[in-house]
C-alpha atoms as a PDB file:
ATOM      1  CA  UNK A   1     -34.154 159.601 194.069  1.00  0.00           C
ATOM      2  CA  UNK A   2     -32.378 162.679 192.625  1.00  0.00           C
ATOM      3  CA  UNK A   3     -29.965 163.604 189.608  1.00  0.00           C
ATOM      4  CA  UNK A   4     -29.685 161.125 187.025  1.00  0.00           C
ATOM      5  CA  UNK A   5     -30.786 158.151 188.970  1.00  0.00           C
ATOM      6  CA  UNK A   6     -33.090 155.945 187.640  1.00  0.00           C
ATOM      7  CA  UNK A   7     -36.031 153.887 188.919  1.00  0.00           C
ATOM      8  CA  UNK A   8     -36.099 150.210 189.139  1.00  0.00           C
ATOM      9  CA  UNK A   9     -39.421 150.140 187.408  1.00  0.00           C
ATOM     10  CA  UNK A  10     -41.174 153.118 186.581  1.00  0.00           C
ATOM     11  CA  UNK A  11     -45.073 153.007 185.196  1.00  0.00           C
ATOM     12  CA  UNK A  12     -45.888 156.247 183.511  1.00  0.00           C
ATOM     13  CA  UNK A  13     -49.368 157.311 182.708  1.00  0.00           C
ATOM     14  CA  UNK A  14     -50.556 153.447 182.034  1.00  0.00           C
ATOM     15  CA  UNK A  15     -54.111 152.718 180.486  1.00  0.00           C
ATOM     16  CA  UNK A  16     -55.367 149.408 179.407  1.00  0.00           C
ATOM     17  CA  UNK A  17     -59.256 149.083 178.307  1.00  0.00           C
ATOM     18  CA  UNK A  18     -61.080 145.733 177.823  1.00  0.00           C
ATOM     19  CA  UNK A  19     -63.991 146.419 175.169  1.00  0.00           C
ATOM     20  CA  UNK A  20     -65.667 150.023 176.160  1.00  0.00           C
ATOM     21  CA  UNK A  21     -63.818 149.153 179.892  1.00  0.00           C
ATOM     22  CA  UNK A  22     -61.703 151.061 181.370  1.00  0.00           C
ATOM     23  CA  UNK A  23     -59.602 149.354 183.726  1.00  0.00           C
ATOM     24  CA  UNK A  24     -56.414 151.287 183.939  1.00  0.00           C
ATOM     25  CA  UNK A  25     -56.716 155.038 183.334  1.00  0.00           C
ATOM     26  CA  UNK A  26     -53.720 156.736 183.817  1.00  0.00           C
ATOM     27  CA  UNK A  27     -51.386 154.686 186.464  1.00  0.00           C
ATOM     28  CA  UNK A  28     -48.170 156.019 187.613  1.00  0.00           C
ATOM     29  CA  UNK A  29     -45.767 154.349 189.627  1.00  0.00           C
ATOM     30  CA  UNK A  30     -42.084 154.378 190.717  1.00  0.00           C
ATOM     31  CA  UNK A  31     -40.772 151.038 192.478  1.00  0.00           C
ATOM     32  CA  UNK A  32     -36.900 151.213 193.784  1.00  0.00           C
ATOM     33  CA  UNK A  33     -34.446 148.322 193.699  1.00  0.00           C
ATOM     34  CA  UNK A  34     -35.237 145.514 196.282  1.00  0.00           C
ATOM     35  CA  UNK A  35     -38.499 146.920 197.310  1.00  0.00           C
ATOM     36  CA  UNK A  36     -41.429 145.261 198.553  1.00  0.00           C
ATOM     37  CA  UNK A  37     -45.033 146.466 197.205  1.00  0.00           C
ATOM     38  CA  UNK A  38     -48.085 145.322 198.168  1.00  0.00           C
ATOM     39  CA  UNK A  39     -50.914 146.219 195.944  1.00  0.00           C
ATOM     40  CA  UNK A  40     -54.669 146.198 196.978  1.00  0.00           C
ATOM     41  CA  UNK A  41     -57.836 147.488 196.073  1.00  0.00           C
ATOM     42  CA  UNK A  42     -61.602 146.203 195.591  1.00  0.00           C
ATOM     43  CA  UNK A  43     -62.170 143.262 192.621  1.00  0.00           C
ATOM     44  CA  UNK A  44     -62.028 144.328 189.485  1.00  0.00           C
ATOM     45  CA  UNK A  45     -59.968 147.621 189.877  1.00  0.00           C
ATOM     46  CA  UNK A  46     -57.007 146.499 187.580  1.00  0.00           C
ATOM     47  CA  UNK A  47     -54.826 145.339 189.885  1.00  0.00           C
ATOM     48  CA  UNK A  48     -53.987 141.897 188.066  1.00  0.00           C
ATOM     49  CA  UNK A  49     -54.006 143.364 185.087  1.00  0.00           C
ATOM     50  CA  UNK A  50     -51.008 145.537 186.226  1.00  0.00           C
ATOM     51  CA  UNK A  51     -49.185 142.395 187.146  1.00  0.00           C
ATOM     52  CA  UNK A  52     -49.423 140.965 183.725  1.00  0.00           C
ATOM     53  CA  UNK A  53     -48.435 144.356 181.831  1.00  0.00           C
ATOM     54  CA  UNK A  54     -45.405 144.409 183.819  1.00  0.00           C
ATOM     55  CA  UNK A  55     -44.674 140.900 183.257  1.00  0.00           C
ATOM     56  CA  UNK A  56     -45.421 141.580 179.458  1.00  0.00           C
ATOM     57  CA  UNK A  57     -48.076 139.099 179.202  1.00  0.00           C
ATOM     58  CA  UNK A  58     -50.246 141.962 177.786  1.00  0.00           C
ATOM     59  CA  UNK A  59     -49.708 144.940 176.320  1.00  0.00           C
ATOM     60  CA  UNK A  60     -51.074 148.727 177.325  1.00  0.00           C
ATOM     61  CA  UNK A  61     -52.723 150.796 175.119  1.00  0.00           C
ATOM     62  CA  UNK A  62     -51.641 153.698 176.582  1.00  0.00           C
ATOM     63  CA  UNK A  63     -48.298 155.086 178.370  1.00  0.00           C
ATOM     64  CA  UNK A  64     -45.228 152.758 179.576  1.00  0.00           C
ATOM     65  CA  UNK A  65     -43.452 150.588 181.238  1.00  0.00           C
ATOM     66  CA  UNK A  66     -39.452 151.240 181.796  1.00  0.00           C
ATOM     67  CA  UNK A  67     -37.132 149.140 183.992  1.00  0.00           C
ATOM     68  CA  UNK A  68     -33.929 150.792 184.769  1.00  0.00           C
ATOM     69  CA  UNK A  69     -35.035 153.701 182.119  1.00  0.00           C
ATOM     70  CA  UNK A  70     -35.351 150.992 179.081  1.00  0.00           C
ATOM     71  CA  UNK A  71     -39.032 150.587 177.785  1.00  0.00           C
ATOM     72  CA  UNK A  72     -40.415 147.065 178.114  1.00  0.00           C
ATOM     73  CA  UNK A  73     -41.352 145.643 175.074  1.00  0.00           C
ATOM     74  CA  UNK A  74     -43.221 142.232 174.535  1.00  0.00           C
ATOM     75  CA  UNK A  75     -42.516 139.420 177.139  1.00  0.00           C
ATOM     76  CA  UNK A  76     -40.559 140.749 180.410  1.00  0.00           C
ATOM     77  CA  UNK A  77     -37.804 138.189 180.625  1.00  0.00           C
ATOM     78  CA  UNK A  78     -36.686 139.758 183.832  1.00  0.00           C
ATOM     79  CA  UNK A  79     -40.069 139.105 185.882  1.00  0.00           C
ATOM     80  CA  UNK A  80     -41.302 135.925 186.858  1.00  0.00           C
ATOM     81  CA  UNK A  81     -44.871 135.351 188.391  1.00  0.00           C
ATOM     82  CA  UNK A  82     -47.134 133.144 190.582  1.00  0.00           C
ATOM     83  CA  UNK A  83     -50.482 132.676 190.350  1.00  0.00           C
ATOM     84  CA  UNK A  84     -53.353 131.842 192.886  1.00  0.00           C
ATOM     85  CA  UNK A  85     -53.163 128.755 191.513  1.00  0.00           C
ATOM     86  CA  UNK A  86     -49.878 126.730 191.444  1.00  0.00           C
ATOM     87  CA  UNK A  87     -50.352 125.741 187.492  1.00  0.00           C
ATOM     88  CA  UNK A  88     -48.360 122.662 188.240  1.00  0.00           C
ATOM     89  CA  UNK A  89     -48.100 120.471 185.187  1.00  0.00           C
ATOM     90  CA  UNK A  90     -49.935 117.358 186.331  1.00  0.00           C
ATOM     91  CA  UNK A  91     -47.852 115.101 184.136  1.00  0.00           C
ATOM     92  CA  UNK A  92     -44.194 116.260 185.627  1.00  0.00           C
ATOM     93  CA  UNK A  93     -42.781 115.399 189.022  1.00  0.00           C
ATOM     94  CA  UNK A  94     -42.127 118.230 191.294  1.00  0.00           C
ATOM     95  CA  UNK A  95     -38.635 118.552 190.559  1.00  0.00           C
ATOM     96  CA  UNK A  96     -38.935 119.112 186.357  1.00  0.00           C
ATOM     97  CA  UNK A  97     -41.953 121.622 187.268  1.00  0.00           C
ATOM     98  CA  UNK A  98     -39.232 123.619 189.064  1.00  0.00           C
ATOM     99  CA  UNK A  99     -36.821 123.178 185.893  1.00  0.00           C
ATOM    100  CA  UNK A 100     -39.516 124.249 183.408  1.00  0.00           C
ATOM    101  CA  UNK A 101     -37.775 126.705 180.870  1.00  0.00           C
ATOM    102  CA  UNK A 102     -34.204 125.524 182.002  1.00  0.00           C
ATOM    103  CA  UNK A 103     -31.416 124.441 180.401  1.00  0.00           C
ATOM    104  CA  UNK A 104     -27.989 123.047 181.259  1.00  0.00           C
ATOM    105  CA  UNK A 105     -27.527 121.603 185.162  1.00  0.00           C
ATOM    106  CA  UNK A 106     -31.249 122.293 185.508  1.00  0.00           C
ATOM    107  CA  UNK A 107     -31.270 119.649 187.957  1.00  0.00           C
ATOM    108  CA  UNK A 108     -28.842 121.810 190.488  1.00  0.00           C
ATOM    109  CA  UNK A 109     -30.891 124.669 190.071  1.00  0.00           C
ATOM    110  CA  UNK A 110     -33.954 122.998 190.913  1.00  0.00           C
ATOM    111  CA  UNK A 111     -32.614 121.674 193.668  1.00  0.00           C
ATOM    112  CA  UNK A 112     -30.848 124.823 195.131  1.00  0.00           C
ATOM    113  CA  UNK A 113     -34.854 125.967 194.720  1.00  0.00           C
ATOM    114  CA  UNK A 114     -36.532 123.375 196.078  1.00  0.00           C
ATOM    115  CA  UNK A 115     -34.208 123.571 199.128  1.00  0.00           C
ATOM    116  CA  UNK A 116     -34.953 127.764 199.753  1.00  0.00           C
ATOM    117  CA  UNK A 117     -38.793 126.580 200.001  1.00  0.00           C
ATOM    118  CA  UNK A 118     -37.820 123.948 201.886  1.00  0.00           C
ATOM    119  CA  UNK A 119     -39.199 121.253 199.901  1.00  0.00           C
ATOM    120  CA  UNK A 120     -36.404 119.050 199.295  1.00  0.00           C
ATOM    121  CA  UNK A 121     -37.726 115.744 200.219  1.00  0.00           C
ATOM    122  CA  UNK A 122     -40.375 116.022 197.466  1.00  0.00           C
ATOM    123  CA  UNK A 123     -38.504 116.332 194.552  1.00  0.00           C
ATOM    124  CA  UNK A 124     -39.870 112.646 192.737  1.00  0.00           C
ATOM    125  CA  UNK A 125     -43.785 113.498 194.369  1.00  0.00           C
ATOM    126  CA  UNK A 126     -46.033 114.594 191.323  1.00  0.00           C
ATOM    127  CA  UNK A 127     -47.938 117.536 192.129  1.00  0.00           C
ATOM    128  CA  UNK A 128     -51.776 115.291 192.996  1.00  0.00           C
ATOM    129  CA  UNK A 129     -49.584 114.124 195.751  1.00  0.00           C
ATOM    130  CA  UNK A 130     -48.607 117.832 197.377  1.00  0.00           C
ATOM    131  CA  UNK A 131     -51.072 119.744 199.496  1.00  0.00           C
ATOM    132  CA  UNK A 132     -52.612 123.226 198.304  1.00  0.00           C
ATOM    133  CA  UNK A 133     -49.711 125.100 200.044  1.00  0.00           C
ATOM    134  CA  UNK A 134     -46.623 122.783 199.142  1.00  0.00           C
ATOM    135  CA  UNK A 135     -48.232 123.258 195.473  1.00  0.00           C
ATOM    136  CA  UNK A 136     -47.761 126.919 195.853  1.00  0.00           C
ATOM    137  CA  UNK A 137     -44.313 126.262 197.370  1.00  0.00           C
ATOM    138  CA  UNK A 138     -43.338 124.574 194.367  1.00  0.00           C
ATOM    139  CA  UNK A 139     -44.533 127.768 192.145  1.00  0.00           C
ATOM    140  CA  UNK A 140     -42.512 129.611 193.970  1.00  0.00           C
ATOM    141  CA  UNK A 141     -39.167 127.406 193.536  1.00  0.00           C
ATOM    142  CA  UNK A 142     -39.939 127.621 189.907  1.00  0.00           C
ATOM    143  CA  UNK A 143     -40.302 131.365 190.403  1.00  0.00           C
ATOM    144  CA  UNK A 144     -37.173 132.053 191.983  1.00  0.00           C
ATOM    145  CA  UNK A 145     -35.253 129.369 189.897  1.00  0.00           C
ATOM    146  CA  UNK A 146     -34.810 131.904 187.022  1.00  0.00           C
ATOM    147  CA  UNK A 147     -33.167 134.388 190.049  1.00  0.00           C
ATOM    148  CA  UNK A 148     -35.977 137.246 188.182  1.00  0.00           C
ATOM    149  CA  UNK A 149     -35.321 140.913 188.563  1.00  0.00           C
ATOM    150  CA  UNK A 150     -38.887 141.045 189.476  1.00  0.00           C
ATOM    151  CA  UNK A 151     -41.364 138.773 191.487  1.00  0.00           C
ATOM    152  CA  UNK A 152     -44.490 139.605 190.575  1.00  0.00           C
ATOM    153  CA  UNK A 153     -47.469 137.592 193.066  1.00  0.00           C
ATOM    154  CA  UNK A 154     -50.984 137.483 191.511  1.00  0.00           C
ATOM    155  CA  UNK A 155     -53.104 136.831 194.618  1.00  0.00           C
ATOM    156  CA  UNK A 156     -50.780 133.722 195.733  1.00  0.00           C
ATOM    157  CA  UNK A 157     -52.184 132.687 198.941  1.00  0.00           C
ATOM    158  CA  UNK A 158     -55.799 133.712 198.111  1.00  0.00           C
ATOM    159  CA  UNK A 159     -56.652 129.800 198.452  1.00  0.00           C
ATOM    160  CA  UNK A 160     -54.485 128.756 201.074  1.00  0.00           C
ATOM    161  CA  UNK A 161     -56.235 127.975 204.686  1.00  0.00           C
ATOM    162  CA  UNK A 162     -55.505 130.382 207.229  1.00  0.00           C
ATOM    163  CA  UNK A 163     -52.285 129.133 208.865  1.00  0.00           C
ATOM    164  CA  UNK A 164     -50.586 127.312 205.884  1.00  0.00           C
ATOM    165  CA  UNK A 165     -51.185 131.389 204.933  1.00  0.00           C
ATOM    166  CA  UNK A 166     -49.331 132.510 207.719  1.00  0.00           C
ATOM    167  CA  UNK A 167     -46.717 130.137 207.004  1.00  0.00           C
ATOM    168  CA  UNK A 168     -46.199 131.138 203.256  1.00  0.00           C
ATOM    169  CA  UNK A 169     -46.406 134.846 204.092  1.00  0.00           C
ATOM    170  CA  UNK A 170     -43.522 134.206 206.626  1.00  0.00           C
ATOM    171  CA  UNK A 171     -41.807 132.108 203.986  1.00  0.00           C
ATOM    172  CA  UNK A 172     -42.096 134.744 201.453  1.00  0.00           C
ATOM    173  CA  UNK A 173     -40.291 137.462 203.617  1.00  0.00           C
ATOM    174  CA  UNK A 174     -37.697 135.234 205.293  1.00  0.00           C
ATOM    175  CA  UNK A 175     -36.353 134.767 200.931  1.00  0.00           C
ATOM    176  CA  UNK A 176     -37.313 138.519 200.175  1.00  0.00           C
ATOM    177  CA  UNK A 177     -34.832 139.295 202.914  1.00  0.00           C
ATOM    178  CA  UNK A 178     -32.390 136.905 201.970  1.00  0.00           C
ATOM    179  CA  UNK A 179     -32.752 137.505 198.098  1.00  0.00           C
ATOM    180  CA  UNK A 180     -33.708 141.311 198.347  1.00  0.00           C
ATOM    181  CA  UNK A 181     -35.962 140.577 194.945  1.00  0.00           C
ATOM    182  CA  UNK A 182     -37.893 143.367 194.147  1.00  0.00           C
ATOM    183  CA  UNK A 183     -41.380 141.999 194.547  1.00  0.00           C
ATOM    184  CA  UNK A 184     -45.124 143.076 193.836  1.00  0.00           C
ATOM    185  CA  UNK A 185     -47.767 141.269 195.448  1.00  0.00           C
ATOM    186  CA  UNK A 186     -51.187 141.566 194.450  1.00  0.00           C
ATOM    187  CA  UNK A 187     -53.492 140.285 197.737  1.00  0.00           C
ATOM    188  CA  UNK A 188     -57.002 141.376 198.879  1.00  0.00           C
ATOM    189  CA  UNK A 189     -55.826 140.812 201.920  1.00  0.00           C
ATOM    190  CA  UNK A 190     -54.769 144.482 204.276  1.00  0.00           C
ATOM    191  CA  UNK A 191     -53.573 142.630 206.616  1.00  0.00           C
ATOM    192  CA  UNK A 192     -51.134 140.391 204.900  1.00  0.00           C
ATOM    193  CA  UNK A 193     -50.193 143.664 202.396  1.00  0.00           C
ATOM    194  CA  UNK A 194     -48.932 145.342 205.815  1.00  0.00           C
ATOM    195  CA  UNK A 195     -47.432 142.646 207.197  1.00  0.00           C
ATOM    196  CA  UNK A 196     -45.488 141.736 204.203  1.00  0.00           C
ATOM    197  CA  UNK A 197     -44.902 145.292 202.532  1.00  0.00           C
ATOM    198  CA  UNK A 198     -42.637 148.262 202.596  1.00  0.00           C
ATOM    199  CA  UNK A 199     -45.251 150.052 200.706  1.00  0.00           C
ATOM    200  CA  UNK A 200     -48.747 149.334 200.640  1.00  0.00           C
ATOM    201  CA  UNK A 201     -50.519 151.068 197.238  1.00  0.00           C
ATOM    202  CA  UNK A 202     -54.218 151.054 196.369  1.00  0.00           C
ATOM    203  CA  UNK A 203     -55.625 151.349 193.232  1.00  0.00           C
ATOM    204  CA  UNK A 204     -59.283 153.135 192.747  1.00  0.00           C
ATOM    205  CA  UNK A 205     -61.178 153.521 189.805  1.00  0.00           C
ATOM    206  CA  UNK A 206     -57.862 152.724 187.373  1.00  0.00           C
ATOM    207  CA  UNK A 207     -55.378 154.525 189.567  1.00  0.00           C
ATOM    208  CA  UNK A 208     -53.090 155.286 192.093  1.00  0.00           C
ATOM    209  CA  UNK A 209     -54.902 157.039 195.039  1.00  0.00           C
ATOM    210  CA  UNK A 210     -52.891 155.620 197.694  1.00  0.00           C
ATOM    211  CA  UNK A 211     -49.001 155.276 198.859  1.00  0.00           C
ATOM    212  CA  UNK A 212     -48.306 154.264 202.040  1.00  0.00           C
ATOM    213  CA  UNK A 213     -45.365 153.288 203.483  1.00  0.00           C
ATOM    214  CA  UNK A 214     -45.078 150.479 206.174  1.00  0.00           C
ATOM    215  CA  UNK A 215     -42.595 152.084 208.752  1.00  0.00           C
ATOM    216  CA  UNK A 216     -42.408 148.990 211.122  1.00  0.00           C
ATOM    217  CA  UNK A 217     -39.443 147.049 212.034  1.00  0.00           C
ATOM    218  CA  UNK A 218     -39.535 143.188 210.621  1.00  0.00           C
ATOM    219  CA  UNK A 219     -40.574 141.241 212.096  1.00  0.00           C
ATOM    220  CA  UNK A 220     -44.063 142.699 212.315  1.00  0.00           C
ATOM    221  CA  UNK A 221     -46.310 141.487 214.943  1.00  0.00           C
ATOM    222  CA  UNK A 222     -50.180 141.733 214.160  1.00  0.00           C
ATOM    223  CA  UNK A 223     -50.434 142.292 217.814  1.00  0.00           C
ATOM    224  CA  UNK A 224     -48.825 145.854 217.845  1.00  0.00           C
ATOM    225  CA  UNK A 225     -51.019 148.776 218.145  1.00  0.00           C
ATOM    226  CA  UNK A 226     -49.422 150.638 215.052  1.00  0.00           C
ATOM    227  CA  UNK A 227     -49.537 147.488 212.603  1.00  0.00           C
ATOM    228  CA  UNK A 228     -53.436 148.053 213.846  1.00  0.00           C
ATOM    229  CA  UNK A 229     -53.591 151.685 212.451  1.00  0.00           C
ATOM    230  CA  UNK A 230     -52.245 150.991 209.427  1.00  0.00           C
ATOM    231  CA  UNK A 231     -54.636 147.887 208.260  1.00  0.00           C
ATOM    232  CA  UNK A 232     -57.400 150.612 210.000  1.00  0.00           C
ATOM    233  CA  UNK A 233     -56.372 153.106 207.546  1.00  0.00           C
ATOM    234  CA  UNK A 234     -55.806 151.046 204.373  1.00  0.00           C
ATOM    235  CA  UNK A 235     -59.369 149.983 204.945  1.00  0.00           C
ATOM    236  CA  UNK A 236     -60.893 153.288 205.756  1.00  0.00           C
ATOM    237  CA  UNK A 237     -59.756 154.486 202.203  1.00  0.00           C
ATOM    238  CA  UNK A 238     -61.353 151.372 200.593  1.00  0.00           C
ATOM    239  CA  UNK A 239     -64.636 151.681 202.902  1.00  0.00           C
ATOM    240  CA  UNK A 240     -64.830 155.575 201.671  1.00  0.00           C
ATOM    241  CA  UNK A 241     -64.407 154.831 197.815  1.00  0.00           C
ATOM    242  CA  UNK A 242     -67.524 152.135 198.246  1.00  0.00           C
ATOM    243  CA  UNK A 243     -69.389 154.682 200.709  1.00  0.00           C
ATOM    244  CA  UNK A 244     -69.485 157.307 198.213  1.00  0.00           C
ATOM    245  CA  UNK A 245     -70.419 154.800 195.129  1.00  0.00           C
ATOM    246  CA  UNK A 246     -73.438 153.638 197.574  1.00  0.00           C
ATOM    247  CA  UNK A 247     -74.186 157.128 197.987  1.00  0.00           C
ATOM    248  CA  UNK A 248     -73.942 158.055 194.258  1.00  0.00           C
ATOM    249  CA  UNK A 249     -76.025 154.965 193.720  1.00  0.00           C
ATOM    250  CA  UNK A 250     -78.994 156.574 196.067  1.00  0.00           C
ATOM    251  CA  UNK A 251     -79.215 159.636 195.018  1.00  0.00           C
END
């Protein structure tokens, strides 16, 4: 971007320590309108933690936050997020866990919701009654119910079985697409970040050591020889940052 033009979000110079732990240590970042970012990296390397800053769930103890140029302070209204797990409340039916936090025709807005995840028919089940991956379905609705700025996904399909993961990835980018939601997902996963992403970014150490972006036409077949290089990539950087603490460990 040039001249005046500002960033969607921009994270400047971002620390955030837990005790004498560093986990964040200096992260700058620049996400556009309607983008897709996938962020990945090894357990523990701050990756959730970014998630919640931005969503304002925590605070940083060093640097900041802007969207749109305007520092966030305290709770980010215009983010929503999903967790790994669906954090259903047990005691609503699906159709008030999509309304949580709304007011006025809640019940058309749930609905409209329910509908984009496809989950209509459900809308009197209570959540013991839904399957791991209609649960996270339903997290979703009541993610995109608030129609959020930002959709922030904290390792969503992490528990999922391997094709109801498929399906939610596919899911996922057929209401990106629609929506055009500027989204940050959070996944172990190199595979699904490349499928899913227009940038894939890995974190190492408390920062940014990686930007890569996904030039492949959606749909993206797993099949195609350059998806391939990518994910080969990706995991080449990881592999090399845990080579050289093995090696460091040796010596």
């Amino acid at each position: 971007m040039t001249g005046n033009a500002q960033h969607h979000l921009s994270i400047k110079a971002v620390k955030k320590s837990y005790g004498n732990r560093l986990v964040l240590d200096g992260v700058n970042l620049n996400i556009e309108q309607g983008e897709f970012i996938a962020i990945v990296g090894k357990s523990g390397c701050g990756k959730s933690t970014l998630l919640r800053l931005i969503a304002g769930l925590e605070a940083s103890d060093d640097g900041l936050i802007e969207m749109r140029g305007r520092q966030l302070k305290g709770l980010n209204r215009s983010a929503r997020i999903m967790f790994q797990d669906g954090r259903l409340l047990p005691w609503k039916r699906v159709l008030e866990n999509v309304a949580v936090g709304l007011s006025g025709d809640w019940r058309g807005k749930a609905m409209e919701a329910l509908r984009s995840v496809g989950l209509q028919e459900r809308v009197k089940d209570w959540p013991s009654r839904l399957s791991g991956g209609q649960k996270q379905r339903v997290a979703l609705a009541r993610g995109l119910v608030h129609k959020p700025d930002i959709l922030l996904l904290d390792e969503p399909l992490g528990a999922l079985d391997a094709l109801t993961r498929l399906e939610m990835q596919e899911l996922i980018e057929s209401i990106w697409e629609q929506e055009k939601i500027t989204t940050i997902l959070v996944t172990h996963d190199v595979e699904e970040a490349v499928a899913l992403a227009d940038r894939v970014v890995l974190i190492e150490d408390g920062k940014v050591v990686l930007s890569k972006t996904i030039s492949i036409p959606r749909p993206r077949q797993r099949s195609q020889l350059l998806f391939a290089s990518y994910v080969e990539e990706i995991l080449e950087r990881i592999m090399d940052q845990n080579d050289n603490n093995l090696r460091l460990i040796v010596k």
